[in-house]
C-alpha atoms as a PDB file:
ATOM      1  CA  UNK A   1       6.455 -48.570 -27.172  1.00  0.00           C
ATOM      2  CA  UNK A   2       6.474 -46.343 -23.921  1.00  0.00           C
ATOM      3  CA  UNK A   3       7.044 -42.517 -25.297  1.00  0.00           C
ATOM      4  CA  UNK A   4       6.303 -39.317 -23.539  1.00  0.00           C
ATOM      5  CA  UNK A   5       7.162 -37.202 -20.359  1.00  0.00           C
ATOM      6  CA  UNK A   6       4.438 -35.030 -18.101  1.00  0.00           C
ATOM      7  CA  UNK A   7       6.339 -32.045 -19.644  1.00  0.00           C
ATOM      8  CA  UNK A   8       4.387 -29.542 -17.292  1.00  0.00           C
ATOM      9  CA  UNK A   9       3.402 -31.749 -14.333  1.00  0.00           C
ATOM     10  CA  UNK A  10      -0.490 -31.888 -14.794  1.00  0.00           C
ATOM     11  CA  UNK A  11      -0.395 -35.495 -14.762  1.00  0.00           C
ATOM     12  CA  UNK A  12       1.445 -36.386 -11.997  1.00  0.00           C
ATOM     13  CA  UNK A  13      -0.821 -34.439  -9.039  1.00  0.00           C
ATOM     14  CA  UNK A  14      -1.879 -35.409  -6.204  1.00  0.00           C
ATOM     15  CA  UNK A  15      -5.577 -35.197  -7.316  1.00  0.00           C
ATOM     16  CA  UNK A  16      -5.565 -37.621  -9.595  1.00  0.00           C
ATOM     17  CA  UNK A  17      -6.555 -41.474  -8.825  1.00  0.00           C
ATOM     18  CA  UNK A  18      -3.417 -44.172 -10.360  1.00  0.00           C
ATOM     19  CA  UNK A  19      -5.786 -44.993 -12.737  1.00  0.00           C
ATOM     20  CA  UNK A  20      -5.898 -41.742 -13.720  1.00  0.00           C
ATOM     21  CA  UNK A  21      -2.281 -41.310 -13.787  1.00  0.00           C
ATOM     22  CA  UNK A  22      -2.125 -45.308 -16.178  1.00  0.00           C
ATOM     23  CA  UNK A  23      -5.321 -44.393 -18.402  1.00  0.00           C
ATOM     24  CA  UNK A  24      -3.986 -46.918 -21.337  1.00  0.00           C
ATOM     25  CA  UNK A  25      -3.275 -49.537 -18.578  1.00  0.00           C
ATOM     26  CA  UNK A  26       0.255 -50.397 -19.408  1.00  0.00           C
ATOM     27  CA  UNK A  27       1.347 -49.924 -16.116  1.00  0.00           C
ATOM     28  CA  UNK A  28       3.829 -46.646 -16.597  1.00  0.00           C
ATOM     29  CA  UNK A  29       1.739 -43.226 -15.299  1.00  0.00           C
ATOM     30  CA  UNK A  30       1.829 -40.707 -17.452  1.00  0.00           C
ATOM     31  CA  UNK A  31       2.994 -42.055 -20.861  1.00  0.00           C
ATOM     32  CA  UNK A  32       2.013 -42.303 -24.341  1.00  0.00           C
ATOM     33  CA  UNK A  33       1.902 -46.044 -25.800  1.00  0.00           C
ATOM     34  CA  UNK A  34       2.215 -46.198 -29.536  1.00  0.00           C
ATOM     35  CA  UNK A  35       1.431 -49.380 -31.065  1.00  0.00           C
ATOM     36  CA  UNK A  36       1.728 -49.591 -34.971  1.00  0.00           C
ATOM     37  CA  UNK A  37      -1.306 -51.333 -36.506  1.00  0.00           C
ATOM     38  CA  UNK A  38      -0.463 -54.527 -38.101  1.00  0.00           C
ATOM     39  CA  UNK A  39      -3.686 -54.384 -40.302  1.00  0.00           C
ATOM     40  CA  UNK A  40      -3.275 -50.750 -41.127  1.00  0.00           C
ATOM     41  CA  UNK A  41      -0.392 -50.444 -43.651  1.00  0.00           C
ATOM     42  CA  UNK A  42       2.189 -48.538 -41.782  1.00  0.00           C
ATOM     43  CA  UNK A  43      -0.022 -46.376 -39.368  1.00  0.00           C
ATOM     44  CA  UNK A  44       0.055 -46.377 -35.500  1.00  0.00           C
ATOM     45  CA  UNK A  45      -2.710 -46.016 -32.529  1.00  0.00           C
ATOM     46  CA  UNK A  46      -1.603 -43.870 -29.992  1.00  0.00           C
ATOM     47  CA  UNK A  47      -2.800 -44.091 -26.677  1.00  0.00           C
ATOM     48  CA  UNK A  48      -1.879 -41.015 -23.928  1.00  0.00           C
ATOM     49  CA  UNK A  49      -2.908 -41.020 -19.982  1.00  0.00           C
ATOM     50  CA  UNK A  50      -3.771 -37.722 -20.387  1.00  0.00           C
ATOM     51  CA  UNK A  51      -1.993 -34.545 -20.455  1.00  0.00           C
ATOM     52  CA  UNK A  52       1.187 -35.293 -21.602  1.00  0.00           C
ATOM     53  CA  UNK A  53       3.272 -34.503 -24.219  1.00  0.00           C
ATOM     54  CA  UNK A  54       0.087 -31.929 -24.633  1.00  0.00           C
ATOM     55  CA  UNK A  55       2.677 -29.018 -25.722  1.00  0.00           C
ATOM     56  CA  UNK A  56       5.677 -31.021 -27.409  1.00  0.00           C
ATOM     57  CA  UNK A  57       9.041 -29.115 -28.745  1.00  0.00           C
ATOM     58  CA  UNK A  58       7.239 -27.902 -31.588  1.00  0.00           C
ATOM     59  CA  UNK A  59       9.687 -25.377 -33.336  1.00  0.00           C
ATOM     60  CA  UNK A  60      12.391 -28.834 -33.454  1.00  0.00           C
ATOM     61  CA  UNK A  61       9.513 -31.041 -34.815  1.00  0.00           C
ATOM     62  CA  UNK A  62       8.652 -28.323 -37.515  1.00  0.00           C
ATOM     63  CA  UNK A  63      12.609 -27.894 -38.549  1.00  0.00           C
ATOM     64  CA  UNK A  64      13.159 -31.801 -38.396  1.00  0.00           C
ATOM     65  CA  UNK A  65       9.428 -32.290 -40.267  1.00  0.00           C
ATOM     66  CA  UNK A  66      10.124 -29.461 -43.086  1.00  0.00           C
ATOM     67  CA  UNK A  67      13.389 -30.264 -43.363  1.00  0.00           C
ATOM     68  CA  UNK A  68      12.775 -33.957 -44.363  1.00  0.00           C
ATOM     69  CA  UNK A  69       9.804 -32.360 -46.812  1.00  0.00           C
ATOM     70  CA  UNK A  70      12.246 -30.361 -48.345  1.00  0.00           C
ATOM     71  CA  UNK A  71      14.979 -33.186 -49.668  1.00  0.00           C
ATOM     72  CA  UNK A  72      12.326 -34.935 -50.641  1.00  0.00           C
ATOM     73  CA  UNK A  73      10.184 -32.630 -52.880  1.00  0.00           C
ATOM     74  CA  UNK A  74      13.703 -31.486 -54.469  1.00  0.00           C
ATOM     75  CA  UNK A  75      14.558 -35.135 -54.940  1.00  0.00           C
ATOM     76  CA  UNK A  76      11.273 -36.450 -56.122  1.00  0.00           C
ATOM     77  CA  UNK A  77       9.935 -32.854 -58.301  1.00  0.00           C
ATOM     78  CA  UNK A  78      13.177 -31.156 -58.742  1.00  0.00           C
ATOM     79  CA  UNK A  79      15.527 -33.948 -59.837  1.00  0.00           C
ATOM     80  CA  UNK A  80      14.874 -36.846 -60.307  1.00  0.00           C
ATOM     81  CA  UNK A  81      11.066 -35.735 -62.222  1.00  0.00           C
ATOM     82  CA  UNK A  82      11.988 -32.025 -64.124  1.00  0.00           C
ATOM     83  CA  UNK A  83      15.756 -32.653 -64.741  1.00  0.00           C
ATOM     84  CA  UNK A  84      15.285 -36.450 -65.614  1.00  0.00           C
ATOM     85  CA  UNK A  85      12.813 -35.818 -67.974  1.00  0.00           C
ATOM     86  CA  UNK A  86      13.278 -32.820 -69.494  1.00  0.00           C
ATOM     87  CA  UNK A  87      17.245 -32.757 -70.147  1.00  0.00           C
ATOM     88  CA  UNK A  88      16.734 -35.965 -72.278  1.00  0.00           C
ATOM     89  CA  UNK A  89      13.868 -34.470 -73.672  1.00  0.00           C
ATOM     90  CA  UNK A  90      15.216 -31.281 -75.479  1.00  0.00           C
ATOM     91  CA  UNK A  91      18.331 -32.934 -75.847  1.00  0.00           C
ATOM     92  CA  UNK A  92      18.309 -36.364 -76.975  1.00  0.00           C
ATOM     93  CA  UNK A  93      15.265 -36.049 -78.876  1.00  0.00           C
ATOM     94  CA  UNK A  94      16.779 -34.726 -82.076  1.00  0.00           C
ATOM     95  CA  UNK A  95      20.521 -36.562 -81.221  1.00  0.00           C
ATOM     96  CA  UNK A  96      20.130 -38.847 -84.124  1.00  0.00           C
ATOM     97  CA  UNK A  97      17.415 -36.841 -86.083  1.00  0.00           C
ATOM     98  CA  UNK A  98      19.079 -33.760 -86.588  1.00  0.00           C
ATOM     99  CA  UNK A  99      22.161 -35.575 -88.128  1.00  0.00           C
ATOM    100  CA  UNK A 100      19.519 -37.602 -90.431  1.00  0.00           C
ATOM    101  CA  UNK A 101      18.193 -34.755 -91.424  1.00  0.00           C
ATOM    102  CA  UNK A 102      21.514 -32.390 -91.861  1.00  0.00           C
ATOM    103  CA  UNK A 103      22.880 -34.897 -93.758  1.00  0.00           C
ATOM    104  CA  UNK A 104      25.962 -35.266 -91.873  1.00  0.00           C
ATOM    105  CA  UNK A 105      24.824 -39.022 -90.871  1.00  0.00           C
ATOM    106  CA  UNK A 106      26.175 -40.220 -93.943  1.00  0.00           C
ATOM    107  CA  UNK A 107      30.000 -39.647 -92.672  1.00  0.00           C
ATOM    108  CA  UNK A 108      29.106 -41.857 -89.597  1.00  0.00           C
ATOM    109  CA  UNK A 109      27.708 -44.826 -91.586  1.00  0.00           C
ATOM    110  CA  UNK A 110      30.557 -44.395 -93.981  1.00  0.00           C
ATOM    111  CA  UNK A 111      32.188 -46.410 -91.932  1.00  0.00           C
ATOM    112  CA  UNK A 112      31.981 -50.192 -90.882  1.00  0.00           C
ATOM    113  CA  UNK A 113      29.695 -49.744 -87.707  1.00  0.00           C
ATOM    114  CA  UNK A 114      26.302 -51.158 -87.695  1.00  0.00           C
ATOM    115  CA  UNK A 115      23.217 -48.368 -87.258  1.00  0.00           C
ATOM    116  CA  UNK A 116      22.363 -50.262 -83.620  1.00  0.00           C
ATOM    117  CA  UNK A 117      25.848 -49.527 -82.234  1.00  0.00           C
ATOM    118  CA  UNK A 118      25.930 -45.731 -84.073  1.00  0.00           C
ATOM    119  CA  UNK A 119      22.255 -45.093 -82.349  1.00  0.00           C
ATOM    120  CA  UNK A 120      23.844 -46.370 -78.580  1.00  0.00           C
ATOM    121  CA  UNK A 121      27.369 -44.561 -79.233  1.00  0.00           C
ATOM    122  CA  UNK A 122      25.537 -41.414 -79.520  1.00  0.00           C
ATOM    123  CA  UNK A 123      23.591 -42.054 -76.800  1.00  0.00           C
ATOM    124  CA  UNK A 124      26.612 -42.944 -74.215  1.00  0.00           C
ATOM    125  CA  UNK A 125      27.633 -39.240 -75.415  1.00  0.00           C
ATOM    126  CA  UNK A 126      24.553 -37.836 -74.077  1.00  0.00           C
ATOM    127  CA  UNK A 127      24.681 -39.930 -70.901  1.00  0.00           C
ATOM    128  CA  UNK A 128      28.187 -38.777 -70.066  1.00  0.00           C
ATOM    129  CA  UNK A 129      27.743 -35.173 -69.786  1.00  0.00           C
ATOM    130  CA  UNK A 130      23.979 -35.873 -68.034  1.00  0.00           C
ATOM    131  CA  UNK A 131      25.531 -38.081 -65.500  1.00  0.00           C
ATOM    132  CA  UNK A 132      28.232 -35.826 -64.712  1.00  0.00           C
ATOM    133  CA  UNK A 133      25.731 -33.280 -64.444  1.00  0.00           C
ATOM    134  CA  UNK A 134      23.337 -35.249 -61.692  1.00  0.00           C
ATOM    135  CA  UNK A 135      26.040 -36.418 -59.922  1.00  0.00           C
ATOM    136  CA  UNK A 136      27.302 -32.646 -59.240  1.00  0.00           C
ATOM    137  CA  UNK A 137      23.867 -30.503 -59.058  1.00  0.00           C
ATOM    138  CA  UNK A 138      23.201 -33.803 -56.173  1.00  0.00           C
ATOM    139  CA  UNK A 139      26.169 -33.170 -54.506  1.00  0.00           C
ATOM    140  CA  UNK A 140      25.823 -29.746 -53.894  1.00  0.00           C
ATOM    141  CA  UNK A 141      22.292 -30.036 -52.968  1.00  0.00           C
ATOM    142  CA  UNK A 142      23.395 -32.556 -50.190  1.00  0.00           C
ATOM    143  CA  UNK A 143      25.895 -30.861 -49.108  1.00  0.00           C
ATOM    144  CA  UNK A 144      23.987 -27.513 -48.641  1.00  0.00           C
ATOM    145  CA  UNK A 145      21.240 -29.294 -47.337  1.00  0.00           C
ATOM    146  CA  UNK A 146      23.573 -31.261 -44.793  1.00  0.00           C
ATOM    147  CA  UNK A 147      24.968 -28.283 -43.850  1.00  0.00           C
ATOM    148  CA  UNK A 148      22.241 -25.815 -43.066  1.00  0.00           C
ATOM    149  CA  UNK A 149      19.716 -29.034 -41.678  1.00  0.00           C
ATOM    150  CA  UNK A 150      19.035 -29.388 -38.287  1.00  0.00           C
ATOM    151  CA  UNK A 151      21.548 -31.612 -36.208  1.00  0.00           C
ATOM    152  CA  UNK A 152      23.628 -31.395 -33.768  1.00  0.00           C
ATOM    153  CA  UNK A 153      26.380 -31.649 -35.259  1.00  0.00           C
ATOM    154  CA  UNK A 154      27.992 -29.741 -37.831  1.00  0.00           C
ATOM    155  CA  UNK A 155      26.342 -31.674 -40.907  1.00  0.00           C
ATOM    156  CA  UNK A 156      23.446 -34.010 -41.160  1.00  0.00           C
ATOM    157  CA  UNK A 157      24.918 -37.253 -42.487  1.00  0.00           C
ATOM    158  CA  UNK A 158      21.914 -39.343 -42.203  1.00  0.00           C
ATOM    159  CA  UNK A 159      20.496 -37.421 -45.220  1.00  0.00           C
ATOM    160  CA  UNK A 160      22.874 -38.856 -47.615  1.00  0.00           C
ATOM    161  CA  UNK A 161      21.428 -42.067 -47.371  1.00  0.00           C
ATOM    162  CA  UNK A 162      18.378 -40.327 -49.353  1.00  0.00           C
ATOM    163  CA  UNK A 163      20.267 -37.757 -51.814  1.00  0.00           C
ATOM    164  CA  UNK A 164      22.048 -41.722 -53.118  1.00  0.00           C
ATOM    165  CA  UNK A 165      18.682 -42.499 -53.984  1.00  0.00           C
ATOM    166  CA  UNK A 166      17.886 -39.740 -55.550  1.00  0.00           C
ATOM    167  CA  UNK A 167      21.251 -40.040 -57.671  1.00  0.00           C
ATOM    168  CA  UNK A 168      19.936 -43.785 -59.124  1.00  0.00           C
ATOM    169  CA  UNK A 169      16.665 -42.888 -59.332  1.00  0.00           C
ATOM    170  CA  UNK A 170      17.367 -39.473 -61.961  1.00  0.00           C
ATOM    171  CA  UNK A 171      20.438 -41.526 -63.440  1.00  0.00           C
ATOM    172  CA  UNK A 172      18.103 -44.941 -63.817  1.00  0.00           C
ATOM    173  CA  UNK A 173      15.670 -42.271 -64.912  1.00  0.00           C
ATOM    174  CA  UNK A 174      17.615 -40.195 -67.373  1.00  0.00           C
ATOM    175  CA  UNK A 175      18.852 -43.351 -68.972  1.00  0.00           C
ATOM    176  CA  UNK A 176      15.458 -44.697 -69.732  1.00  0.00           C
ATOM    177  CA  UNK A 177      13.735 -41.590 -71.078  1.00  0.00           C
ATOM    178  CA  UNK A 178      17.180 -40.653 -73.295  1.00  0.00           C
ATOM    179  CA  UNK A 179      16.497 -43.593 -75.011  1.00  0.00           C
ATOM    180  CA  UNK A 180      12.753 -43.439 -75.295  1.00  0.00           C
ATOM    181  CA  UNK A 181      12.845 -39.764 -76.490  1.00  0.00           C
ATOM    182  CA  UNK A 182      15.634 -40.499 -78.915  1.00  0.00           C
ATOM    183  CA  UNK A 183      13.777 -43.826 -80.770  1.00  0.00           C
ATOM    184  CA  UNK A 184      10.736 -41.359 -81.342  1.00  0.00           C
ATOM    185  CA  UNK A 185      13.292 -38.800 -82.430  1.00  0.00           C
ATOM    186  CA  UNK A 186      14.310 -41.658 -84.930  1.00  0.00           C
ATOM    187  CA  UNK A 187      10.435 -42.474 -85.210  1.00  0.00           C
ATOM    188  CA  UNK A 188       9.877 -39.303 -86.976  1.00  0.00           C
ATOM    189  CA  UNK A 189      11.386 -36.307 -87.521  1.00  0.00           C
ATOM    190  CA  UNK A 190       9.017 -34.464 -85.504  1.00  0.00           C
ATOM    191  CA  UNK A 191       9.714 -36.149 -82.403  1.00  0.00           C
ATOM    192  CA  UNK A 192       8.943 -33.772 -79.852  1.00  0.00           C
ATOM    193  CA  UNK A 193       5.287 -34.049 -81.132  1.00  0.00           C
ATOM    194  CA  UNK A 194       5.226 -37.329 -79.571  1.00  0.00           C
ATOM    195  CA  UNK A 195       7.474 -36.713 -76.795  1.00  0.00           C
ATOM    196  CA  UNK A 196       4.939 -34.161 -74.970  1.00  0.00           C
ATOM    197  CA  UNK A 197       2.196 -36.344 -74.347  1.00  0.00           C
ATOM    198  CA  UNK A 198       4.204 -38.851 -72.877  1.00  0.00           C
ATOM    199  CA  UNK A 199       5.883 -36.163 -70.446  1.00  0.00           C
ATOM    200  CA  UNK A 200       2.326 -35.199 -69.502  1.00  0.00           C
ATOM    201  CA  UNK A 201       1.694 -38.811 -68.792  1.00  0.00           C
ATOM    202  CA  UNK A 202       4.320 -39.046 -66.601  1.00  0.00           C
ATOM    203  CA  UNK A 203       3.604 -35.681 -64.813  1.00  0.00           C
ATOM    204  CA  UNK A 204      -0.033 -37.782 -63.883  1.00  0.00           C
ATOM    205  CA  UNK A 205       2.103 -40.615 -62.699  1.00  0.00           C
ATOM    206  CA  UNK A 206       4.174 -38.377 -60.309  1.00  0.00           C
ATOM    207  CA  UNK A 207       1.167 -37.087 -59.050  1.00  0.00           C
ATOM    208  CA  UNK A 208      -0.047 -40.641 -58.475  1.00  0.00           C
ATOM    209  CA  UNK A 209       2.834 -41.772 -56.633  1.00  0.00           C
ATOM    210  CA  UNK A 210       2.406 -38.971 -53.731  1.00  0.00           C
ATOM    211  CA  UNK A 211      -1.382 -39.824 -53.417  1.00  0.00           C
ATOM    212  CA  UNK A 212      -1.021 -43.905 -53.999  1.00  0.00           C
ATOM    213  CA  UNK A 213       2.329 -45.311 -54.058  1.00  0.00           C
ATOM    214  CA  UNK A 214       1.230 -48.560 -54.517  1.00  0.00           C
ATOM    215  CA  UNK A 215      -1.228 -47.905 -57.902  1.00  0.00           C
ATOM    216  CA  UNK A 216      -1.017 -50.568 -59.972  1.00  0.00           C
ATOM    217  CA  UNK A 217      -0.754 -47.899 -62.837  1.00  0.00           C
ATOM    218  CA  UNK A 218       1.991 -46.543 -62.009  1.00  0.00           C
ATOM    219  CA  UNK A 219       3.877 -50.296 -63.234  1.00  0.00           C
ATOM    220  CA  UNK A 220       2.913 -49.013 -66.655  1.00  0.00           C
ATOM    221  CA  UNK A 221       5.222 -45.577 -66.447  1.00  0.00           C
ATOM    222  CA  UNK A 222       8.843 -44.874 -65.723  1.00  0.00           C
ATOM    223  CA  UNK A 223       8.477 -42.417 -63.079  1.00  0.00           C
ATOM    224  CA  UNK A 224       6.595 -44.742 -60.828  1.00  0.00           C
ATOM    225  CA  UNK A 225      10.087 -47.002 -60.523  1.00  0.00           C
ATOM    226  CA  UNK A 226      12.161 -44.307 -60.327  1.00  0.00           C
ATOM    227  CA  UNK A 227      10.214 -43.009 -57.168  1.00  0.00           C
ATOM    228  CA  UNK A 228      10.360 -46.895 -55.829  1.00  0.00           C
ATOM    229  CA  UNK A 229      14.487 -45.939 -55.917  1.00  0.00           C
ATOM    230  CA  UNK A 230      13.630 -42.631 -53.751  1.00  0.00           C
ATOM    231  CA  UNK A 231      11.042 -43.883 -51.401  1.00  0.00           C
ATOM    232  CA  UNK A 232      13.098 -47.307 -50.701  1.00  0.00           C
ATOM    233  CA  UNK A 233      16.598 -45.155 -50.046  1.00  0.00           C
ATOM    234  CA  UNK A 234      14.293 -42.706 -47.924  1.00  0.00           C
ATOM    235  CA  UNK A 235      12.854 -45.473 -45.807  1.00  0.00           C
ATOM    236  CA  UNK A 236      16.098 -46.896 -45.271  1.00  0.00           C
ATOM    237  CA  UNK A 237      17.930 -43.843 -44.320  1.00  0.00           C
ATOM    238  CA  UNK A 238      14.434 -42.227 -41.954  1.00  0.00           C
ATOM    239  CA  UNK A 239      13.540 -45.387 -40.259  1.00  0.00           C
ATOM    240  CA  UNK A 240      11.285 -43.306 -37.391  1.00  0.00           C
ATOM    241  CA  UNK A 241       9.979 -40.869 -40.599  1.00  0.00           C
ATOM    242  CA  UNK A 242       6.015 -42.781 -40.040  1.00  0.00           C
ATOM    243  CA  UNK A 243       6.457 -42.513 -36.232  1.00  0.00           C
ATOM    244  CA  UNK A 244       7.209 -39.070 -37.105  1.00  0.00           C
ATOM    245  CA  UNK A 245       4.177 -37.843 -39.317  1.00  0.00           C
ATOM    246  CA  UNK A 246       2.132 -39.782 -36.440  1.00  0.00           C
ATOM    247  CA  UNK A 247       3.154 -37.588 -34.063  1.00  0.00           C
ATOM    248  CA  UNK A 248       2.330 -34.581 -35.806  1.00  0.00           C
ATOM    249  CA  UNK A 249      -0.317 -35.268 -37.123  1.00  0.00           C
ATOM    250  CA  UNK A 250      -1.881 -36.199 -33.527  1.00  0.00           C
ATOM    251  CA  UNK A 251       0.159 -33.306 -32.479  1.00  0.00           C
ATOM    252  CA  UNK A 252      -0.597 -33.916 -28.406  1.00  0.00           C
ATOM    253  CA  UNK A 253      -4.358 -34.306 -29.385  1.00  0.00           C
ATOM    254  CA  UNK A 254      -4.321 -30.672 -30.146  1.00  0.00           C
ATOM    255  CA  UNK A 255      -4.263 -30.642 -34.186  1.00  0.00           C
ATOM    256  CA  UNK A 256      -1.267 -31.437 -36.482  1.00  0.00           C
ATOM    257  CA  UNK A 257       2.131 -29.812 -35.874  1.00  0.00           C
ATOM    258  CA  UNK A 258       3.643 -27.752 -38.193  1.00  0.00           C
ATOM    259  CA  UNK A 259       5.450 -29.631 -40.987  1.00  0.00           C
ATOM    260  CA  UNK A 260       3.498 -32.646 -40.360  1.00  0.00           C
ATOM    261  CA  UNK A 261       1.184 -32.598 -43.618  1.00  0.00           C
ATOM    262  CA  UNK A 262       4.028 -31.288 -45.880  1.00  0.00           C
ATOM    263  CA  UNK A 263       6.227 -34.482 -44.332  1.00  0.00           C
ATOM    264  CA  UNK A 264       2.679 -36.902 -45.261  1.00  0.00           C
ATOM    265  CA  UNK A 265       2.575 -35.274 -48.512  1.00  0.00           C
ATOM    266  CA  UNK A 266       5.999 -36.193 -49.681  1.00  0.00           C
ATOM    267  CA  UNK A 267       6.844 -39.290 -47.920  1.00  0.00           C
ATOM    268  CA  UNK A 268       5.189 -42.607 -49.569  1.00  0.00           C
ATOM    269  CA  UNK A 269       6.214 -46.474 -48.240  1.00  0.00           C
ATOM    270  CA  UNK A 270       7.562 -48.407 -50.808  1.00  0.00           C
ATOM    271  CA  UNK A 271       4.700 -49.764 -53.157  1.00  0.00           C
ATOM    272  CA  UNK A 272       6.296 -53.144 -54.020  1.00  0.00           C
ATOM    273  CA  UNK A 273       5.730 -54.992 -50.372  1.00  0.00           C
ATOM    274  CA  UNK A 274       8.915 -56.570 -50.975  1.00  0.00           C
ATOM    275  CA  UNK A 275      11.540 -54.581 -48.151  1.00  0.00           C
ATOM    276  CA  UNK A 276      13.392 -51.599 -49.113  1.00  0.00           C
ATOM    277  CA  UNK A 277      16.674 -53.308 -50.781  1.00  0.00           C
ATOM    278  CA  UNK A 278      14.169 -55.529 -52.373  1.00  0.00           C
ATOM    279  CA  UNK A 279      12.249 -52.577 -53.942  1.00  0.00           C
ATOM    280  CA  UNK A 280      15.442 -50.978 -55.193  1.00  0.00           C
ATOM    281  CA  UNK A 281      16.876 -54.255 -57.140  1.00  0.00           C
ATOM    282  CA  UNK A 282      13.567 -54.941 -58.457  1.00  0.00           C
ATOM    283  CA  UNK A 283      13.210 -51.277 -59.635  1.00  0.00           C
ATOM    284  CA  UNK A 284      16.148 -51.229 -61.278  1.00  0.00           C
ATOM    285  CA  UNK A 285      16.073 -54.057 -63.203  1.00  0.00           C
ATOM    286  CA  UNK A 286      12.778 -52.657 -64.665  1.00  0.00           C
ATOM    287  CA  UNK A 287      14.064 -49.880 -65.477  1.00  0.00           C
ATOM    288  CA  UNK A 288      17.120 -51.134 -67.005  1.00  0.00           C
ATOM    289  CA  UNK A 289      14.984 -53.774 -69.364  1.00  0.00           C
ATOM    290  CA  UNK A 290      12.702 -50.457 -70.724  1.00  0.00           C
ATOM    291  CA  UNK A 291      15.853 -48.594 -71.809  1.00  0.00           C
ATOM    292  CA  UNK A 292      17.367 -51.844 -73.411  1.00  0.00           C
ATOM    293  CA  UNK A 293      13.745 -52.213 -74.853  1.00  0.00           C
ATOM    294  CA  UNK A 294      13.881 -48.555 -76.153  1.00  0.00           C
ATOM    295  CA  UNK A 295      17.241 -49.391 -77.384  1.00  0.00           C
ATOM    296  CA  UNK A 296      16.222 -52.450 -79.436  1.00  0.00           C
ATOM    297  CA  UNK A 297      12.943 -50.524 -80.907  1.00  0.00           C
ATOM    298  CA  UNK A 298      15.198 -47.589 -81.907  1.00  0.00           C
ATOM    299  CA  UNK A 299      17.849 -49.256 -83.482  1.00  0.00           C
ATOM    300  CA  UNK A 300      15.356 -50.949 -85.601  1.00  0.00           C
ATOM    301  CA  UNK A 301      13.784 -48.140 -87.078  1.00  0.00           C
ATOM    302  CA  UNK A 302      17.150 -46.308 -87.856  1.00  0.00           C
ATOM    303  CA  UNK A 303      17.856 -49.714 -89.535  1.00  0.00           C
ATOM    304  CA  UNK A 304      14.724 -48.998 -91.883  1.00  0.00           C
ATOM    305  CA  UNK A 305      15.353 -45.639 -91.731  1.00  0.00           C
ATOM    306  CA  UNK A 306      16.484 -43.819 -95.048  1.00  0.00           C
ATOM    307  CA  UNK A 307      19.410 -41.003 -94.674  1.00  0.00           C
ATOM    308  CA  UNK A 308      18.295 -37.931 -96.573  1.00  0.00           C
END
């Protein structure tokens, strides 16, 4: 569309011819035209008559721009990444282990519950207090983040949108690897051993998904989904976040603005092609058929599994 003002009046003088003042032809002197390419994946071709919008507001683009960087690198590497992986990783790992091991397993299957339902009680324990825990580290991160954002009003409520997705991504997240963590607990009684590599694996797949969102490695991971969850919500709740980076990263032809590579960095379309609601149902419902997978493995092997 038609953006743009001649914020200094250098583009409409009296020296200059009309098709000076028009120099992308769309009939409007001195505008910008921004046309998003429909064979570019989400990027835009901007077109200016010339000096305007050559020196834009750019202390509000950089607070807007860093602002939107910051939720979501604390969303994406703060919560739903370090706390959803390593919580159930030093704490679920040994919740079945260390009881096999301490011996005082035997007082649970003293009575008439089967090892698979044992193995997913213990589990809901461990979700419980991990849930609670998202749901109020997220809340006060959105609401000190609403409150100290830019907007003009007293708190930014188009941000919550994105700290929702956040919340089912880590929960979907913390779900997933609580159960994967725990069956290699069960595994062997060195768990952790083969808990690590994994973790590194999905510190590469984190990586992946700021670089290419849409790697077709990343289906093999559980990160990868739960930053489908985070990049759907975001694109929901940002609709103008591309437009956005666009603009500063053209910056009025004079260089990116401030905030502008940070904002490219962390922001990633959804990689499933399928609409944002579509990417979040679809995410979900992979990640919900690895935990139950997880859960069927590790109930198996506690099955086989000899108390000592």
């Amino acid at each position: 569309g038609s953006v743009g003002v001649d914020d200094n009046g250098d583009c409409d003088t009296a020296d200059r011819t009309p098709s000076q003042k028009d120099a992308n032809r769309n009939g409007i002197p001195c505008d910008i035209v921004i046309r998003l390419d429909p064979y570019g994946q989400g990027t835009y071709t901007i077109l200016s008559d010339g000096n305007v919008d050559e020196d834009p507001d750019d202390e509000a683009y950089a607070l807007e721009s860093i602002h939107r960087s910051f939720v979501l690198a604390i969303g994406k590497l703060g919560v739903v990444f370090l706390i959803g992986i390593f919580v159930p990783l030093f704490m679920a790992t040994g919740l079945i282990r260390n009881e096999m091991t301490s011996g005082t397993m035997h007082f649970m299957l003293a009575k008439p519950i089967a090892r698979g339902e044992v193995f997913l009680y213990r589990l809901l324990g461990f979700y419980a207090l991990a849930w609670v825990y998202l749901t109020l580290l997220i809340a006060l991160l959105a609401i000190v983040s609403g409150l100290m954002g830019p907007s003009d009003g007293f708190f930014r409520f188009g941000d919550l949108g994105v700290w929702m997705s956040v919340w089912l991504a880590s929960v979907m997240a913390i779900t997933v690897y609580g159960m994967l963590f725990c069956t290699l607990g069960v595994m062997w009684k060195h768990g952790m051993v083969l808990a690590l590599p994994f973790a590194a694996w999905e510190l590469g797949m984190i990586l992946t998904t700021l670089g290419a969102p849409d790697a077709a490695i990343l289906r093999f991971s559980v990160i990868g989904w739960a930053m489908n969850i985070v990049d759907a919500g975001a694109a929901l709740a940002w609709q103008d976040t591309p437009l956005l980076i666009q603009m500063g990263l053209w910056g009025g032809g004079n260089g990116p603005l401030q905030g502008a590579e940070a904002l490219n960095v962390f922001w990633s379309t959804p990689g499933l092609d399928i609409g944002a609601l579509g990417t979040i149902v679809v995410s979900m419902l992979v990640l919900l058929f690895q935990a139950a997978a997880c859960w069927l493995l590790g109930s198996i092997l506690f099955k086989s599994k000899e108390i000592e």
